[in-house]
PDB file of N, CA and C in Angstrom:
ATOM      1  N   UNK A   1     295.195  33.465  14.907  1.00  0.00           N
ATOM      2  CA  UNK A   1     295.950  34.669  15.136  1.00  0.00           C
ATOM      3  C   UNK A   1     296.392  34.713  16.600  1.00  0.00           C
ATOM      4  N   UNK A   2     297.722  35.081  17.086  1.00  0.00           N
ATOM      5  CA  UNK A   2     298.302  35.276  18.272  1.00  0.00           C
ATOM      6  C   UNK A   2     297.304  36.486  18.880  1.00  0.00           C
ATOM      7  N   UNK A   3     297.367  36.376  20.494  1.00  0.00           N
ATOM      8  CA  UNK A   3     296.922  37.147  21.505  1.00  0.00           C
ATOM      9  C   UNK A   3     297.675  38.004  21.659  1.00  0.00           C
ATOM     10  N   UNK A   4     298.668  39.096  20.733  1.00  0.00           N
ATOM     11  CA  UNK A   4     299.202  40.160  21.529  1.00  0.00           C
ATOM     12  C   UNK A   4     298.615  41.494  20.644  1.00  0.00           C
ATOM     13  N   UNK A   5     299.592  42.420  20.534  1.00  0.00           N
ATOM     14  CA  UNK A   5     299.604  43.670  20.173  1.00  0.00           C
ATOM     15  C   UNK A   5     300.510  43.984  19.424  1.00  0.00           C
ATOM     16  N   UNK A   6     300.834  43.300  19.097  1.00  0.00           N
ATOM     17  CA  UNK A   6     302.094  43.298  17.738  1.00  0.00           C
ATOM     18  C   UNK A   6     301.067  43.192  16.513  1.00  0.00           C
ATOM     19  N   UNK A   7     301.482  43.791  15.525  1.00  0.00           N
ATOM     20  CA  UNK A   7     301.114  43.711  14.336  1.00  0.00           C
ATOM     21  C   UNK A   7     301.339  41.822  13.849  1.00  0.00           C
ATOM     22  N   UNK A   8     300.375  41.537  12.591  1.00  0.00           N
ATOM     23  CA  UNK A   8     300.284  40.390  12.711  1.00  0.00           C
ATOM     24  C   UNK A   8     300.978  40.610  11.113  1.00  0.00           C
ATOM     25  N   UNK A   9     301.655  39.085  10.992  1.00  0.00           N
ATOM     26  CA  UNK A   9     301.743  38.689   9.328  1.00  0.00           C
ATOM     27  C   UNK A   9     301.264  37.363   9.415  1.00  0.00           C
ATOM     28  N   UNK A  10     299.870  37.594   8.435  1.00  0.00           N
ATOM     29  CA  UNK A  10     298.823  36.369   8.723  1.00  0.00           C
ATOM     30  C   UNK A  10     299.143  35.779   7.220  1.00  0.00           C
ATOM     31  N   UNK A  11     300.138  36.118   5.982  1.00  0.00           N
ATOM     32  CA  UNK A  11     300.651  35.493   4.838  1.00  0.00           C
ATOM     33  C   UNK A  11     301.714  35.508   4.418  1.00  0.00           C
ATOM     34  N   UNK A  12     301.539  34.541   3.386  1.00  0.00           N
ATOM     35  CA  UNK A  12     303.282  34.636   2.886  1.00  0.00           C
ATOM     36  C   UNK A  12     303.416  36.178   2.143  1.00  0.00           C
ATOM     37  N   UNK A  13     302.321  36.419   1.429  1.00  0.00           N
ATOM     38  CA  UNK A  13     302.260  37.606   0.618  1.00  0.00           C
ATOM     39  C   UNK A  13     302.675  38.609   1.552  1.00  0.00           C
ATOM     40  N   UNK A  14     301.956  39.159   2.888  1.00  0.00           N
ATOM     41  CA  UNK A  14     302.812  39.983   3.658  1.00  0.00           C
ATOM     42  C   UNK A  14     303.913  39.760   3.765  1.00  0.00           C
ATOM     43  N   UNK A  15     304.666  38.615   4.067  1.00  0.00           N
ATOM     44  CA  UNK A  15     305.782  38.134   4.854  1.00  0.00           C
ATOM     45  C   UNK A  15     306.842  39.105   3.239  1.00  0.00           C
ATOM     46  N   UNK A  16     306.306  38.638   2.342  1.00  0.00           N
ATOM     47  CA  UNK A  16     307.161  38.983   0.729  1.00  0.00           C
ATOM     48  C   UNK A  16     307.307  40.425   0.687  1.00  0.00           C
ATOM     49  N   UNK A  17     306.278  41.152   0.965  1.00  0.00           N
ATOM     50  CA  UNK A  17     305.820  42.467   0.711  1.00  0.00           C
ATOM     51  C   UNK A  17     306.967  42.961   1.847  1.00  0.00           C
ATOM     52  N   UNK A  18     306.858  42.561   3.061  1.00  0.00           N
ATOM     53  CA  UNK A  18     307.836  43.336   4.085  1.00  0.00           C
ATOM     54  C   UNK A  18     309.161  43.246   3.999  1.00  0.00           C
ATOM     55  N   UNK A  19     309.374  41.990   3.344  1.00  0.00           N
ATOM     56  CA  UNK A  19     310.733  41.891   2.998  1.00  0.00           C
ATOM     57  C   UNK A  19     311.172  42.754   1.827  1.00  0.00           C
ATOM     58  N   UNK A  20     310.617  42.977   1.083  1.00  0.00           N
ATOM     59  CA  UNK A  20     310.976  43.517  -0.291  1.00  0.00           C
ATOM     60  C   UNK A  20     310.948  44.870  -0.545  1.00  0.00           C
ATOM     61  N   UNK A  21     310.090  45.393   0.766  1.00  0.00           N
ATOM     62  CA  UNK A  21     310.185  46.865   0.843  1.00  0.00           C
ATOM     63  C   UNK A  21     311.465  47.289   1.967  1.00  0.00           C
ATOM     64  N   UNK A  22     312.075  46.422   2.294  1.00  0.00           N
ATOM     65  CA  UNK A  22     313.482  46.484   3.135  1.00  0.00           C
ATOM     66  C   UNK A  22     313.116  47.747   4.585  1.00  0.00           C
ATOM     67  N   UNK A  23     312.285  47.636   4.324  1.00  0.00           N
ATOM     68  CA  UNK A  23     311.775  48.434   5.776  1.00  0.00           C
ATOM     69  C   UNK A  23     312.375  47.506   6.914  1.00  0.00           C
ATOM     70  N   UNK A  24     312.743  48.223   8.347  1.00  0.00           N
ATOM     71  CA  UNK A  24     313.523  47.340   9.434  1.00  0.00           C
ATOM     72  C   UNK A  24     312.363  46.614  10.549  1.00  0.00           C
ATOM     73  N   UNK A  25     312.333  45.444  10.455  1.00  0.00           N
ATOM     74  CA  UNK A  25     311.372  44.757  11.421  1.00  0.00           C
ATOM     75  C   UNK A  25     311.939  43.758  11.749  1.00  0.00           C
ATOM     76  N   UNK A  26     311.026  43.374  12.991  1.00  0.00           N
ATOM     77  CA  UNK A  26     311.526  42.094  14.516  1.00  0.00           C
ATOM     78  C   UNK A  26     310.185  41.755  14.043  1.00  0.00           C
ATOM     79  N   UNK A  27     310.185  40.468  14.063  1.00  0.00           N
ATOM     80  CA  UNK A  27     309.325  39.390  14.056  1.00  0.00           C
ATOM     81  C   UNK A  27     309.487  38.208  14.911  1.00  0.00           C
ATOM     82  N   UNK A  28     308.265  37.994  15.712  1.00  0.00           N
ATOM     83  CA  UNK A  28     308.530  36.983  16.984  1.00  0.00           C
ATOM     84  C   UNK A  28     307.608  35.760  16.152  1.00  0.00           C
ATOM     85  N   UNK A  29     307.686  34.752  15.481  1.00  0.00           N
ATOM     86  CA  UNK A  29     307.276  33.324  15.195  1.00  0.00           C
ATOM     87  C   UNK A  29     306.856  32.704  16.178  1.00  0.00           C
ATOM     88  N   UNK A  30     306.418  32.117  16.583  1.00  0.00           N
ATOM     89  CA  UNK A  30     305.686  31.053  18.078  1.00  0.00           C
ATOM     90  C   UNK A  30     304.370  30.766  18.673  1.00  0.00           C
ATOM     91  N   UNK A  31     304.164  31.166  19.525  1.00  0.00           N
ATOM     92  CA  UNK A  31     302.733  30.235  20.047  1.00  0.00           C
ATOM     93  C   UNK A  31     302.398  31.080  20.916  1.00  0.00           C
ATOM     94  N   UNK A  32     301.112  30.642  21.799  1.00  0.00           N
ATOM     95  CA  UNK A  32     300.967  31.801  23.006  1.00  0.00           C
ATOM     96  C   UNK A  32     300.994  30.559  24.124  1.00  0.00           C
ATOM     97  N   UNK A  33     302.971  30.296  23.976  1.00  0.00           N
ATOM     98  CA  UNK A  33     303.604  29.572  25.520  1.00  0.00           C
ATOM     99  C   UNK A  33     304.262  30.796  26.431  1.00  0.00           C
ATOM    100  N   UNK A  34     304.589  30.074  27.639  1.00  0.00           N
ATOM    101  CA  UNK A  34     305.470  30.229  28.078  1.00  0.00           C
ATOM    102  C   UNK A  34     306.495  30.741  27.904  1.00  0.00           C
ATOM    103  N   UNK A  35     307.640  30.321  26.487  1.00  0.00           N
ATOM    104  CA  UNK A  35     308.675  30.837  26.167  1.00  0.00           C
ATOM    105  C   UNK A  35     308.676  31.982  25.038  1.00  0.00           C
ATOM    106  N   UNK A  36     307.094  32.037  24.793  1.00  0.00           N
ATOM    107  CA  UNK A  36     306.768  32.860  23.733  1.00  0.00           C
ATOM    108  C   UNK A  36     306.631  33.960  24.190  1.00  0.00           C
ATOM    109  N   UNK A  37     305.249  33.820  25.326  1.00  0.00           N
ATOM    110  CA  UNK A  37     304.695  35.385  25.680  1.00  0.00           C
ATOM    111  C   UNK A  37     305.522  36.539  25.946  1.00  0.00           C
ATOM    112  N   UNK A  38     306.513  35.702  27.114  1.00  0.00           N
ATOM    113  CA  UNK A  38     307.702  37.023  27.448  1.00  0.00           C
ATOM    114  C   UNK A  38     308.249  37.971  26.274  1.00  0.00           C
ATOM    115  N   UNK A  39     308.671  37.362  25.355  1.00  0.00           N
ATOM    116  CA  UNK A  39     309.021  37.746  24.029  1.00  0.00           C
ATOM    117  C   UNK A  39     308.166  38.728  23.425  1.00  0.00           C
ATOM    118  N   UNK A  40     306.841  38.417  23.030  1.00  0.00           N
ATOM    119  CA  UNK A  40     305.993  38.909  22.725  1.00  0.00           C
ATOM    120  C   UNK A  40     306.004  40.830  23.480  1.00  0.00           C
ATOM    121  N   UNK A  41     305.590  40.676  24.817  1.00  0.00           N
ATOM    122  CA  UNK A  41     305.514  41.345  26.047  1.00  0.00           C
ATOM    123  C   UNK A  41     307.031  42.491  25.980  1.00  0.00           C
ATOM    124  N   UNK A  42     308.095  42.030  25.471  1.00  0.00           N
ATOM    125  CA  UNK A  42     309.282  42.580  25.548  1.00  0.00           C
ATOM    126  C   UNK A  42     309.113  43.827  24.083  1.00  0.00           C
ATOM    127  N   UNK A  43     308.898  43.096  23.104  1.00  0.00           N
ATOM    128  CA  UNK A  43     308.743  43.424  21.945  1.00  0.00           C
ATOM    129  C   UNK A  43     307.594  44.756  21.425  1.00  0.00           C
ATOM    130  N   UNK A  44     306.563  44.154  22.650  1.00  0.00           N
ATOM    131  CA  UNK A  44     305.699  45.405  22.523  1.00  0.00           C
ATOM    132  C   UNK A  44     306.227  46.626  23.177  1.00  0.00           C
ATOM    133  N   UNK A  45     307.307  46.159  24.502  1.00  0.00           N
ATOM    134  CA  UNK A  45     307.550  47.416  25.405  1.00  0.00           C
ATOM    135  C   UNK A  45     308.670  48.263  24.921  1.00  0.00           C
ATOM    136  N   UNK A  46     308.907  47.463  23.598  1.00  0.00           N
ATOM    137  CA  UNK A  46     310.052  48.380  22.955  1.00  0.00           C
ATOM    138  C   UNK A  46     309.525  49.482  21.525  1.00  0.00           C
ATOM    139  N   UNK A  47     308.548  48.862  21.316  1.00  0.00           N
ATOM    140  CA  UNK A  47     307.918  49.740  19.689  1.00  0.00           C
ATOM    141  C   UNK A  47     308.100  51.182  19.768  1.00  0.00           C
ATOM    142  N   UNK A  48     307.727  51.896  21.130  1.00  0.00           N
ATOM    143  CA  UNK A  48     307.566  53.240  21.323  1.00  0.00           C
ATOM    144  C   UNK A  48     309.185  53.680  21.109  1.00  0.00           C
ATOM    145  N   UNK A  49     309.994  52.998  21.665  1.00  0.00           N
ATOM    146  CA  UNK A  49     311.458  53.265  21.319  1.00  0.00           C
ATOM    147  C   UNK A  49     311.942  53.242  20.368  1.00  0.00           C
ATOM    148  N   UNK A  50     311.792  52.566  19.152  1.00  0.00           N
ATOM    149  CA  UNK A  50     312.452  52.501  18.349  1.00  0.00           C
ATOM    150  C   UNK A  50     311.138  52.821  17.326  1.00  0.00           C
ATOM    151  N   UNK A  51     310.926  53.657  16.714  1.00  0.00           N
ATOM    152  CA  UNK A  51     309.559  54.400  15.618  1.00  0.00           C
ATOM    153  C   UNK A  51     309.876  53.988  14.482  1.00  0.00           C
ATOM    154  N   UNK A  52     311.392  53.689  13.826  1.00  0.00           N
ATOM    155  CA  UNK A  52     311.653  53.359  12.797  1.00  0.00           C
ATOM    156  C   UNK A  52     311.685  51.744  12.227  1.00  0.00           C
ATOM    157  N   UNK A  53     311.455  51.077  13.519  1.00  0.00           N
ATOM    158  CA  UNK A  53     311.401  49.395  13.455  1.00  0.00           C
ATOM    159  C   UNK A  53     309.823  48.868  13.332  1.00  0.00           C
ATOM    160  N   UNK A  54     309.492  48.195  12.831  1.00  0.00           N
ATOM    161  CA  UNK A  54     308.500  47.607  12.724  1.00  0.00           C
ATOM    162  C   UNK A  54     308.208  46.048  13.011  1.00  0.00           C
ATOM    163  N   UNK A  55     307.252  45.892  14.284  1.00  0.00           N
ATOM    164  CA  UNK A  55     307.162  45.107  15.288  1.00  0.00           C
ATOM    165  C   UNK A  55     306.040  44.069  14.779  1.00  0.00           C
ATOM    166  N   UNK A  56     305.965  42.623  14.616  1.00  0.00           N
ATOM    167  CA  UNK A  56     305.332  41.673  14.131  1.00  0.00           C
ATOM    168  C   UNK A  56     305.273  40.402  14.958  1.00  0.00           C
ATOM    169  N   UNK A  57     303.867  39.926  14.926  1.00  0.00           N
ATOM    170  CA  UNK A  57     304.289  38.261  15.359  1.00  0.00           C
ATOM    171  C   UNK A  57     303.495  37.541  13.758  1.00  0.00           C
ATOM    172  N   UNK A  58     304.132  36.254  14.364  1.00  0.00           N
ATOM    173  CA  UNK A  58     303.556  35.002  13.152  1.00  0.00           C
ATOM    174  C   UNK A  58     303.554  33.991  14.135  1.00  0.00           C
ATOM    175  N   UNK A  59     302.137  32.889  13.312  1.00  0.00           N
ATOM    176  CA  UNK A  59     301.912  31.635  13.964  1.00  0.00           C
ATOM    177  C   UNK A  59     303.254  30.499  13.507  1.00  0.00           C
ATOM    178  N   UNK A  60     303.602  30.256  14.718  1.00  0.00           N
ATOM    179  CA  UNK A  60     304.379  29.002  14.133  1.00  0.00           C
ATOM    180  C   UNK A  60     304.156  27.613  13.682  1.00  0.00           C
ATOM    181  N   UNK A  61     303.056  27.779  13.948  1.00  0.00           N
ATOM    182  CA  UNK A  61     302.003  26.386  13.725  1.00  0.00           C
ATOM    183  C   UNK A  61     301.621  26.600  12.331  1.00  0.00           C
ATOM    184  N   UNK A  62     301.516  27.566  11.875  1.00  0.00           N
ATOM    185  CA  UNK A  62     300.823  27.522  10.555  1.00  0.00           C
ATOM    186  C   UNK A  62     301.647  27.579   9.412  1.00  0.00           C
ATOM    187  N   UNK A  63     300.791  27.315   8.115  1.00  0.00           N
ATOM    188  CA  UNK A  63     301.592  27.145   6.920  1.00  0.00           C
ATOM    189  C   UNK A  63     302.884  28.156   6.690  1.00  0.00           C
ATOM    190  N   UNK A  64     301.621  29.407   7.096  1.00  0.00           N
ATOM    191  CA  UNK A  64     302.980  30.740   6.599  1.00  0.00           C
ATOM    192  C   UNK A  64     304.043  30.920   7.897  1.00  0.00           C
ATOM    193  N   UNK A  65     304.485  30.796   8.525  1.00  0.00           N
ATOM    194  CA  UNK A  65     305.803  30.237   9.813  1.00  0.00           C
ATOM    195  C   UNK A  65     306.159  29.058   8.910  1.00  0.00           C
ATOM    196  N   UNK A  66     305.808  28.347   8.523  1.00  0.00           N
ATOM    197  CA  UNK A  66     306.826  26.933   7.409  1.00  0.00           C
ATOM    198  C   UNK A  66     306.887  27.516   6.247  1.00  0.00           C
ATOM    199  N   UNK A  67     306.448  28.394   5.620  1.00  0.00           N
ATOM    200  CA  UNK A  67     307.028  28.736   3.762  1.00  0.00           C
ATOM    201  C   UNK A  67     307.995  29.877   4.401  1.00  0.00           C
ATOM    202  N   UNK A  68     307.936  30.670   5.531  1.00  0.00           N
ATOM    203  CA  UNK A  68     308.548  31.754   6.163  1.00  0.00           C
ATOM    204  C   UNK A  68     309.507  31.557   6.756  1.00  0.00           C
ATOM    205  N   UNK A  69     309.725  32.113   7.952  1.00  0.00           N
ATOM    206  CA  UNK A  69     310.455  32.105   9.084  1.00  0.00           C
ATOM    207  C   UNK A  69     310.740  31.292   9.074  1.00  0.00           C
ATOM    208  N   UNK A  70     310.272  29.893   9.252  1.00  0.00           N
ATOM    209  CA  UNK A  70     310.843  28.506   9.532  1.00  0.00           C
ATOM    210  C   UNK A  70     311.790  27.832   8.635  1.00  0.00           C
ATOM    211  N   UNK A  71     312.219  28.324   7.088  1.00  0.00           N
ATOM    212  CA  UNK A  71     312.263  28.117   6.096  1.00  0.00           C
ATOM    213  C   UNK A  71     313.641  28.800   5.756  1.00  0.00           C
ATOM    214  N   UNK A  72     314.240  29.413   6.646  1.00  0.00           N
ATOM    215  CA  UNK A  72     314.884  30.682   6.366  1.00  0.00           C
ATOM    216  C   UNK A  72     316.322  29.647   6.608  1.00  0.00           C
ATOM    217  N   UNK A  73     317.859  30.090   5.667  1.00  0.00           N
ATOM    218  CA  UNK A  73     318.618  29.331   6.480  1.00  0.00           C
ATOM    219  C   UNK A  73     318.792  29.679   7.781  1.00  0.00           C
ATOM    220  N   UNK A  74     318.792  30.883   7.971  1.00  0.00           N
ATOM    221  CA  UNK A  74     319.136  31.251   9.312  1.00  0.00           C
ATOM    222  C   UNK A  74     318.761  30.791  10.592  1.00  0.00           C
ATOM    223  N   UNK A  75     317.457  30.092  10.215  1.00  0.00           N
ATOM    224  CA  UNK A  75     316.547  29.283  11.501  1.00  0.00           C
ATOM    225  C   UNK A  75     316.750  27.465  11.433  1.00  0.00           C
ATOM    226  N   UNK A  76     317.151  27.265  10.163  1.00  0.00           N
ATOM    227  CA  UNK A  76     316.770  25.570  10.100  1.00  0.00           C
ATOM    228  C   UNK A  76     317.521  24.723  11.231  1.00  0.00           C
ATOM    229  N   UNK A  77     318.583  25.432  11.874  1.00  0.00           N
ATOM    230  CA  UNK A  77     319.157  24.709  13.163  1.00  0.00           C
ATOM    231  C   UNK A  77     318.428  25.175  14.455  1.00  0.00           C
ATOM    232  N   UNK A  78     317.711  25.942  14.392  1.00  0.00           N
ATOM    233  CA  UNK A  78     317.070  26.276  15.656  1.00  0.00           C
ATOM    234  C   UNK A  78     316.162  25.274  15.526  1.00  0.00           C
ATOM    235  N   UNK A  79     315.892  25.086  17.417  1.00  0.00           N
ATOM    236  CA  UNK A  79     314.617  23.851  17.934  1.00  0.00           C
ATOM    237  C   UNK A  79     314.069  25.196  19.006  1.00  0.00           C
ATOM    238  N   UNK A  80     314.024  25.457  19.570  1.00  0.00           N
ATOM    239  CA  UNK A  80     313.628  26.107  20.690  1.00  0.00           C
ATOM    240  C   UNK A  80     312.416  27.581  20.104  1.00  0.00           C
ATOM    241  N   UNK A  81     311.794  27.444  20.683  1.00  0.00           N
ATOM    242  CA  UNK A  81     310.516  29.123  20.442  1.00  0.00           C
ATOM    243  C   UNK A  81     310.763  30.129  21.031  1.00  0.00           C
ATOM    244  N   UNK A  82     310.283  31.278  21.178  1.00  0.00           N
ATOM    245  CA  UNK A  82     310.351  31.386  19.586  1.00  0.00           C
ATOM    246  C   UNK A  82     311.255  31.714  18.286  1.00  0.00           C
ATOM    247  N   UNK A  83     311.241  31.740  17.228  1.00  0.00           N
ATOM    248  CA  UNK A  83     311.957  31.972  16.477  1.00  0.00           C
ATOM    249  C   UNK A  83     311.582  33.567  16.142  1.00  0.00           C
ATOM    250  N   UNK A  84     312.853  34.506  16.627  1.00  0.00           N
ATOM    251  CA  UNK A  84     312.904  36.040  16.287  1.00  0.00           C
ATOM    252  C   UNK A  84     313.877  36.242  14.982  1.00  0.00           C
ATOM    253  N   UNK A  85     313.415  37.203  13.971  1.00  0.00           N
ATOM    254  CA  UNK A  85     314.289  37.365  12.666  1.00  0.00           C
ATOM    255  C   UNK A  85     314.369  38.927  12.801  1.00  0.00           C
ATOM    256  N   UNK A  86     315.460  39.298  12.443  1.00  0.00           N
ATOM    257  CA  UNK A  86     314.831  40.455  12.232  1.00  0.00           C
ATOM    258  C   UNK A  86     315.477  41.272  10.995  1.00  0.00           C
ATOM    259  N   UNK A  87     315.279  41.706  10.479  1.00  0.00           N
ATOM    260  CA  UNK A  87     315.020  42.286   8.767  1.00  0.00           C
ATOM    261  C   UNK A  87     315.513  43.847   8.659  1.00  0.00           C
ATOM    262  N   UNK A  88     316.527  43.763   8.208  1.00  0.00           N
ATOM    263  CA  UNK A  88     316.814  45.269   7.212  1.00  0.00           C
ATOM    264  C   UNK A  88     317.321  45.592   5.730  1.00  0.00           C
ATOM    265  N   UNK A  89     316.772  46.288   5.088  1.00  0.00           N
ATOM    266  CA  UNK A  89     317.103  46.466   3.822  1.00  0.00           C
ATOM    267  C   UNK A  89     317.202  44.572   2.908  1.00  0.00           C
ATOM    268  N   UNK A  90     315.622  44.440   3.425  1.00  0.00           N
ATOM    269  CA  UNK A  90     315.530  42.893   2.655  1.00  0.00           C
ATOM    270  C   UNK A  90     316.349  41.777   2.995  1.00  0.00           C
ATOM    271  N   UNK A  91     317.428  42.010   3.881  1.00  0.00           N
ATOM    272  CA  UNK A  91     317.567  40.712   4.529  1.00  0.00           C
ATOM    273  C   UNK A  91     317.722  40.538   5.818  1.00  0.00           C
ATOM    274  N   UNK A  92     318.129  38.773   6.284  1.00  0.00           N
ATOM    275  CA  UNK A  92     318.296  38.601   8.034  1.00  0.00           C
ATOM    276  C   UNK A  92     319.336  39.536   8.422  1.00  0.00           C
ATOM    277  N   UNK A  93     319.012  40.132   9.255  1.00  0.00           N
ATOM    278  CA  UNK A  93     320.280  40.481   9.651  1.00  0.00           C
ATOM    279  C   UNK A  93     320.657  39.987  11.527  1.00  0.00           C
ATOM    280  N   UNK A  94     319.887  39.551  11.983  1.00  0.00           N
ATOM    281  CA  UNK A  94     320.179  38.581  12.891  1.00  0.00           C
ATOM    282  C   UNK A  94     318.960  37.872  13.291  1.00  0.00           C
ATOM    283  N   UNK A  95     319.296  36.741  13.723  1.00  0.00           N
ATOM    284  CA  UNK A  95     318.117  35.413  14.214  1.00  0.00           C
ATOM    285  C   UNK A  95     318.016  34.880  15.080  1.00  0.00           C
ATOM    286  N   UNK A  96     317.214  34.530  16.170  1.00  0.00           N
ATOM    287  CA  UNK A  96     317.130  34.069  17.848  1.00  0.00           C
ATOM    288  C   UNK A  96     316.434  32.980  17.816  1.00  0.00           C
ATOM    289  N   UNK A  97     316.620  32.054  18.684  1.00  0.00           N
ATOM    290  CA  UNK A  97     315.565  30.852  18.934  1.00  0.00           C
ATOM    291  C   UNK A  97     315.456  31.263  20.867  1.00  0.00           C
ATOM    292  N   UNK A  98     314.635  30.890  21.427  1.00  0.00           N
ATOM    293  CA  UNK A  98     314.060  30.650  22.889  1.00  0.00           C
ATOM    294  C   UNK A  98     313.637  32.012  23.223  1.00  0.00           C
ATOM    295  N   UNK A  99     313.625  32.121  24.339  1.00  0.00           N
ATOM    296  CA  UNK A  99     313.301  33.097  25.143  1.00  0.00           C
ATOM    297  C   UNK A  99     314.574  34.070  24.951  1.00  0.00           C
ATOM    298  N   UNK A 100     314.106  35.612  25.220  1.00  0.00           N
ATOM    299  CA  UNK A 100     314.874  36.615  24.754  1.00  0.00           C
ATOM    300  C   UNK A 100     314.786  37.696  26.259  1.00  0.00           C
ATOM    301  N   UNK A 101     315.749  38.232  26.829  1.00  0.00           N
ATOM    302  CA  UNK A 101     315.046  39.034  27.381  1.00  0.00           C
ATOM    303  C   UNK A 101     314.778  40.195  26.932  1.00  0.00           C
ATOM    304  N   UNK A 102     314.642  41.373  27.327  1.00  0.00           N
ATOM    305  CA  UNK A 102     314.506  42.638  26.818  1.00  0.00           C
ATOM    306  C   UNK A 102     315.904  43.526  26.666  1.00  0.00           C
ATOM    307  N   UNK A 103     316.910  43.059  27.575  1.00  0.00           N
ATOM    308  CA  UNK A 103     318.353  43.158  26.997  1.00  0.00           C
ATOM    309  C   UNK A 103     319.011  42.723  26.152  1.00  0.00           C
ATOM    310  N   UNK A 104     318.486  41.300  25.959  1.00  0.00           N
ATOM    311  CA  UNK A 104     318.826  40.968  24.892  1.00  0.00           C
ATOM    312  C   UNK A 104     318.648  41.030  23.647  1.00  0.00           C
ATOM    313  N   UNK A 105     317.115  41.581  23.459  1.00  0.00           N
ATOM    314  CA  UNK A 105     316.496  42.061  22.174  1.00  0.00           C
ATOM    315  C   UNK A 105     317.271  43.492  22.222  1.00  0.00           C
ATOM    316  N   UNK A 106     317.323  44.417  22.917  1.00  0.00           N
ATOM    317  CA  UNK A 106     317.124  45.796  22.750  1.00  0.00           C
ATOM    318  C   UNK A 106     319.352  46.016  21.990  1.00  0.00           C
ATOM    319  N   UNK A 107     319.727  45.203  22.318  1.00  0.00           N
ATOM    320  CA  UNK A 107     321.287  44.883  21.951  1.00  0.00           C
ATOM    321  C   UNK A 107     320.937  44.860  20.536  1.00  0.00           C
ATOM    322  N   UNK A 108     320.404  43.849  19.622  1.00  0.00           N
ATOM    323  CA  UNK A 108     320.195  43.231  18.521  1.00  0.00           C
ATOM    324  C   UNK A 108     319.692  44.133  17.618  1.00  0.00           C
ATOM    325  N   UNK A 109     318.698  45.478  18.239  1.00  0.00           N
ATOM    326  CA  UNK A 109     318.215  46.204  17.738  1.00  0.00           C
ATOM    327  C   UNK A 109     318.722  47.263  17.025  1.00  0.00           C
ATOM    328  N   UNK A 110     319.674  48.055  18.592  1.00  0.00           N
ATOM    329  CA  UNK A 110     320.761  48.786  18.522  1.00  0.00           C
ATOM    330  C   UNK A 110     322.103  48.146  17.531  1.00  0.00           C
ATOM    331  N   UNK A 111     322.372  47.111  17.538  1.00  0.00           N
ATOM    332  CA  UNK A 111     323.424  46.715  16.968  1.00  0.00           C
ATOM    333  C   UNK A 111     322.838  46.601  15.435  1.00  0.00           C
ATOM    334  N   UNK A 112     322.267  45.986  15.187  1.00  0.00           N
ATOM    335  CA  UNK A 112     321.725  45.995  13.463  1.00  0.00           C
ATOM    336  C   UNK A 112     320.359  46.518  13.268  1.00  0.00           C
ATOM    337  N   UNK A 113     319.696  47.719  13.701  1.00  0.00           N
ATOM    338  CA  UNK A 113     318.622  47.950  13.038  1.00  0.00           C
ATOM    339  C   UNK A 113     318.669  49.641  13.428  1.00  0.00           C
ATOM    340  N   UNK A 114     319.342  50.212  14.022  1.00  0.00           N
ATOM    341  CA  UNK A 114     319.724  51.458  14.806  1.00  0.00           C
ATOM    342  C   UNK A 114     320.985  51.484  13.439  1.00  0.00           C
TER     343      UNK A 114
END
């Protein structure tokens, strides 16, 4: 399990369940690097802002990041960590690879999840 404060999706069964209840969530996929943490760190400093989004990480190392996130068309050309999805009314509605800043997430949010 990742080191932050984000809610975790530790299965595919969650990963199914969140999708299918089309509730709006950011999900950060990755590791606890470098190009991850910031992400992570950004993501938490936004939850209080947005009450109606629902904030997640996943291991990218593990099975469920490969039947998941990793799996998605939206990601299979991304190389870079982490991989951000983020979800409304059951589908992608936009997808990030690397480092994100907090302008750049908080755009993505406002633009498709606002």
């Amino acid at each position: 399990m990742l080191d932050t404060n984000l809610k975790h999706i530790d299965s595919v069964e969650k990963f199914n369940d969140l999708v299918k209840s089309g509730r709006k969530a950011a999900i950060v996929c990755g590791r606890m690097g470098p190009m991850c943490i910031p992400v992570y760190g950004v993501m938490e400093s936004l939850e209080a802002k947005y009450p109606d989004v629902e904030f997640f990480d996943m291991e990218f190392d593990s099975p469920i990041g490969m039947k998941t996130i990793r799996s998605l068309p939206e990601t299979r050309s991304f190389n870079g960590l982490p991989f951000t999805v983020y979800l409304r009314d059951g589908k992608v509605v936009a997808a990030t690879s690397s480092i994100q800043s907090k302008a750049q997430v908080k755009a993505i949010l406002d633009e498709k999840l606002v």
